[in-house]
Protein backbone atom coordinates (compact mmCIF):
# COMPACT_ATOMS: atom_id res chain seq x y z
CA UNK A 1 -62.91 1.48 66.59
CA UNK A 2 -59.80 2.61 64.37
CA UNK A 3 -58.07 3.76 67.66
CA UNK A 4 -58.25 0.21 69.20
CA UNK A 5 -57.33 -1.53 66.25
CA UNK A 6 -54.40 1.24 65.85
CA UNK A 7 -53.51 0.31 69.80
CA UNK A 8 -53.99 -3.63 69.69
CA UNK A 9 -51.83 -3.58 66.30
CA UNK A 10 -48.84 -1.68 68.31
CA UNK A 11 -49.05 -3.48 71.27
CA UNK A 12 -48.34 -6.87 68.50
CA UNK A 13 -45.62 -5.16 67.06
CA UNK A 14 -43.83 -4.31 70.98
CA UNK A 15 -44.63 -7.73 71.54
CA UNK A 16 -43.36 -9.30 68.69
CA UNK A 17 -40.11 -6.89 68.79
CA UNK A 18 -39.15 -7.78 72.03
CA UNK A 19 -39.36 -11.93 70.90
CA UNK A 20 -37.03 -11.19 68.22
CA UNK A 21 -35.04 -9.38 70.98
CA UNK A 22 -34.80 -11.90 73.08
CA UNK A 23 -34.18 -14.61 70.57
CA UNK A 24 -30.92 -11.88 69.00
CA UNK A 25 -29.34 -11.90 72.53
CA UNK A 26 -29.29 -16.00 72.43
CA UNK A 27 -27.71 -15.77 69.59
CA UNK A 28 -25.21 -13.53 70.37
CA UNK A 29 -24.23 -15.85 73.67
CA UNK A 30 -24.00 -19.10 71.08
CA UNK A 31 -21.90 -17.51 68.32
CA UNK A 32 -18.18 -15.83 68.27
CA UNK A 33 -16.85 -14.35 65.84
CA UNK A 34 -12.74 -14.87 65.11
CA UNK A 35 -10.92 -11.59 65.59
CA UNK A 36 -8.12 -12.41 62.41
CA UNK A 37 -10.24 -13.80 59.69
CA UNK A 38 -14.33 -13.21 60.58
CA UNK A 39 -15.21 -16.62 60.62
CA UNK A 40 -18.73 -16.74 62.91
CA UNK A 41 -18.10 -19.65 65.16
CA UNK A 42 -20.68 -21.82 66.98
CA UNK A 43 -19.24 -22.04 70.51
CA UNK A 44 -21.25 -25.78 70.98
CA UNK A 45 -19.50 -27.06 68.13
CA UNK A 46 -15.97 -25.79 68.91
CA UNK A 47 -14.09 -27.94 71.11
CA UNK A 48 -12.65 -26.06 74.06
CA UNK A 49 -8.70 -25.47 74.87
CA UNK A 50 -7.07 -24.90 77.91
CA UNK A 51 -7.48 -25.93 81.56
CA UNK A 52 -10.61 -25.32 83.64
CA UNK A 53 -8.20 -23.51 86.56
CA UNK A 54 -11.47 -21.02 87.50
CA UNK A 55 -11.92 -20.69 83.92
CA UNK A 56 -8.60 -18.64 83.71
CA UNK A 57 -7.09 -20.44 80.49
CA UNK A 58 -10.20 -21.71 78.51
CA UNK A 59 -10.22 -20.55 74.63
CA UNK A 60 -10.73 -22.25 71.24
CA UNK A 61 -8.97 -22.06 68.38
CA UNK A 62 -10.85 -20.88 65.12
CA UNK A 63 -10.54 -24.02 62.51
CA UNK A 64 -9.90 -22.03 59.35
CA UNK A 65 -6.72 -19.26 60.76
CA UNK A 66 -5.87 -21.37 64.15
CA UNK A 67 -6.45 -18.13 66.15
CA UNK A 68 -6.75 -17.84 70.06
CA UNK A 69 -10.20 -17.15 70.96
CA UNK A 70 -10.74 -16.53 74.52
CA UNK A 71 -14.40 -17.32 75.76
């Protein structure tokens, strides 16, 4: 009985670690940080510079140093 309870509880744990995971990588796709003064930046909230030309020239500009970003 220990042994299933031992297995059901790590199979909630794998389960629960790869939600986390998942929600860490969405994260990381939303957020940049600036390269000059650490600022995390929301990249929904930022508005975008630049020219849509295949996407060659599209950054933003971090509000508190004015620093190219390139997304």
């Amino acid at each position: 009985m220990t042994a299933i309870v031992f297995i059901l509880g790590t199979m909630l744990l794998a389960a629960l670690g790869l939600i986390v995971e998942l929600e860490s990588r969405e994260l990381d796709e939303r957020y940049v940080q600036c390269p000059r003064c650490h600022l995390m930046l929301d990249k929904e909230r930022i508005p975008v510079s630049g020219y849509n030309s295949e996407h060659s020239s599209e950054h933003i500009h971090c509000p508190r140093c004015k620093a190219y970003i390139a997304i």
